[in-house]
Protein backbone atom coordinates (compact mmCIF):
# COMPACT_ATOMS: atom_id res chain seq x y z
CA UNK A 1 7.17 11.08 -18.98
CA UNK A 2 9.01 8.24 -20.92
CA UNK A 3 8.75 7.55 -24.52
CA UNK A 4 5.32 5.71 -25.28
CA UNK A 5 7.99 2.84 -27.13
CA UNK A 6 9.74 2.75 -23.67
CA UNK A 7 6.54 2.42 -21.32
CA UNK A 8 5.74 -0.42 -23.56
CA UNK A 9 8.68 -2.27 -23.38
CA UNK A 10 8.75 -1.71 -19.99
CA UNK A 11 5.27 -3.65 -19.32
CA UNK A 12 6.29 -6.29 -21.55
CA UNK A 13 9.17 -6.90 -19.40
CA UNK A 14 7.76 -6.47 -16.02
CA UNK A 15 4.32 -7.50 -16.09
CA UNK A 16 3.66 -11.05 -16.73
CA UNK A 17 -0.35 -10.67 -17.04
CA UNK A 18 -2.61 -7.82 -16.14
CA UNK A 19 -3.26 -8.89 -12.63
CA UNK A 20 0.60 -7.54 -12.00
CA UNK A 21 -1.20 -3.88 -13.34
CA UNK A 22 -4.20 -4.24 -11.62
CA UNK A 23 -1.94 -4.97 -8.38
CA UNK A 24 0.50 -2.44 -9.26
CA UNK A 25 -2.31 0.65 -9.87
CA UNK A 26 -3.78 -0.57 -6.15
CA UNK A 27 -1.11 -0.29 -4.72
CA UNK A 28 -0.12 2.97 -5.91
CA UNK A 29 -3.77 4.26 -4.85
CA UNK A 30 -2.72 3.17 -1.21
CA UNK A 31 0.95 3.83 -0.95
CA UNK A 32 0.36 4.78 2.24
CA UNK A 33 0.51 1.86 3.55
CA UNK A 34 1.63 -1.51 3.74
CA UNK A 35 -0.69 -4.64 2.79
CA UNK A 36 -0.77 -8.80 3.57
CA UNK A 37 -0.87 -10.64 0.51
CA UNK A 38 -4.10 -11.97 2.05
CA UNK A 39 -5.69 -8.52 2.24
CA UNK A 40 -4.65 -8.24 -1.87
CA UNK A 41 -6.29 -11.10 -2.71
CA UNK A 42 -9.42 -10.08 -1.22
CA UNK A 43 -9.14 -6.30 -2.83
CA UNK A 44 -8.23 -8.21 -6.61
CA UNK A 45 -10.59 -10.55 -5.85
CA UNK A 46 -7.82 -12.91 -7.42
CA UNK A 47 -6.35 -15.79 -5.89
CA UNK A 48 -3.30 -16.41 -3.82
CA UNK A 49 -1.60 -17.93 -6.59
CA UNK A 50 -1.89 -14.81 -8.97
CA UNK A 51 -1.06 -12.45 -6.22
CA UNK A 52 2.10 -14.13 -4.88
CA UNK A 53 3.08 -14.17 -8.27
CA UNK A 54 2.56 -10.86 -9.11
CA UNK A 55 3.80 -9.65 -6.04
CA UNK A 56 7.09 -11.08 -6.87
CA UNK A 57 7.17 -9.16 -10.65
CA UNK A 58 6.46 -6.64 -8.86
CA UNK A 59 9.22 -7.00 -6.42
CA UNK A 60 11.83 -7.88 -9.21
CA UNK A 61 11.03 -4.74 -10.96
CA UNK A 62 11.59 -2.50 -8.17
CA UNK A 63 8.47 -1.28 -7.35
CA UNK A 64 7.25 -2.74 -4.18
CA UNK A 65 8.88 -3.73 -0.69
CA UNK A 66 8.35 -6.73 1.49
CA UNK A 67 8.29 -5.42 4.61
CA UNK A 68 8.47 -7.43 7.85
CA UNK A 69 5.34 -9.64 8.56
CA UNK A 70 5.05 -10.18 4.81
CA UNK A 71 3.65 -7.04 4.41
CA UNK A 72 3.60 -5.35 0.62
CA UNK A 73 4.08 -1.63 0.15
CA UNK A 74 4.67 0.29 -3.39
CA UNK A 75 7.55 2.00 -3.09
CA UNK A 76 9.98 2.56 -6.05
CA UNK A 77 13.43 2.02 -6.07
CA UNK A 78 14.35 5.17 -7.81
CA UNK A 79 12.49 8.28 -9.88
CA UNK A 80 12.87 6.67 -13.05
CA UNK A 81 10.94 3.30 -11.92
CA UNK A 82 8.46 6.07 -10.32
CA UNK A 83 8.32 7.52 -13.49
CA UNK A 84 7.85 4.53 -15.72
CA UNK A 85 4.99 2.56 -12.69
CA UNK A 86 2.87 5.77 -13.52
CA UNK A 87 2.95 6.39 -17.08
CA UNK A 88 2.44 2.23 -17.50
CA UNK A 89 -0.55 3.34 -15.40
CA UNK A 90 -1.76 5.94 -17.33
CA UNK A 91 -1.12 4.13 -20.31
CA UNK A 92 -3.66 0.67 -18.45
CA UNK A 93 -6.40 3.25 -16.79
CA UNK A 94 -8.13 4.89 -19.30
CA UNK A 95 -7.83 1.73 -22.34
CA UNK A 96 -6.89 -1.92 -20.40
CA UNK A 97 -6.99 -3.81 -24.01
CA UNK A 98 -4.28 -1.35 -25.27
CA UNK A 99 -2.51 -3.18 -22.83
């Protein structure tokens, strides 16, 4: 797991506001498959605006895929991102407002 300093730095840099985590730790629960952004507004219950937008931090940071039909899957671009997606989760899970 990476360095508690490092996980931080690396949700400073990748998440611009906690719907990005809560999007990030859904899709992680369902990497089996492969959502509409329509669909993950619903689940957040957030609007199309926020999801787009964290879709695309997402996206920038390596850890989800657009695949054809607009679809959004998690799915790291290497261990390391793997590695830093789940101890940011762990991290958000148990205490949001440490976040």
């Amino acid at each position: 797991m990476p360095a508690k300093q490092e996980v931080s730095s690396f949700i400073r840099s990748t998440f611009r506001s906690v719907w990005a985590l809560e999007l990030l730790c859904f899709l992680k629960k369902h990497r089996d498959r492969a959502w509409p952004q329509r669909e993950l507004v619903v689940a957040l219950r957030g609007s199309d605006l926020v999801v787009s937008q964290s879709v695309d931090s997402l996206l920038a940071a390596g850890l989800v895929v657009i695949e054809p039909g607009q679809l959004v899957r998690y799915q790291p671009t290497s261990d390391a991102v793997e590695k830093h997606a789940g101890a940011a989760e762990s991290l958000y899970a148990p205490r949001p407002d440490a976040v």
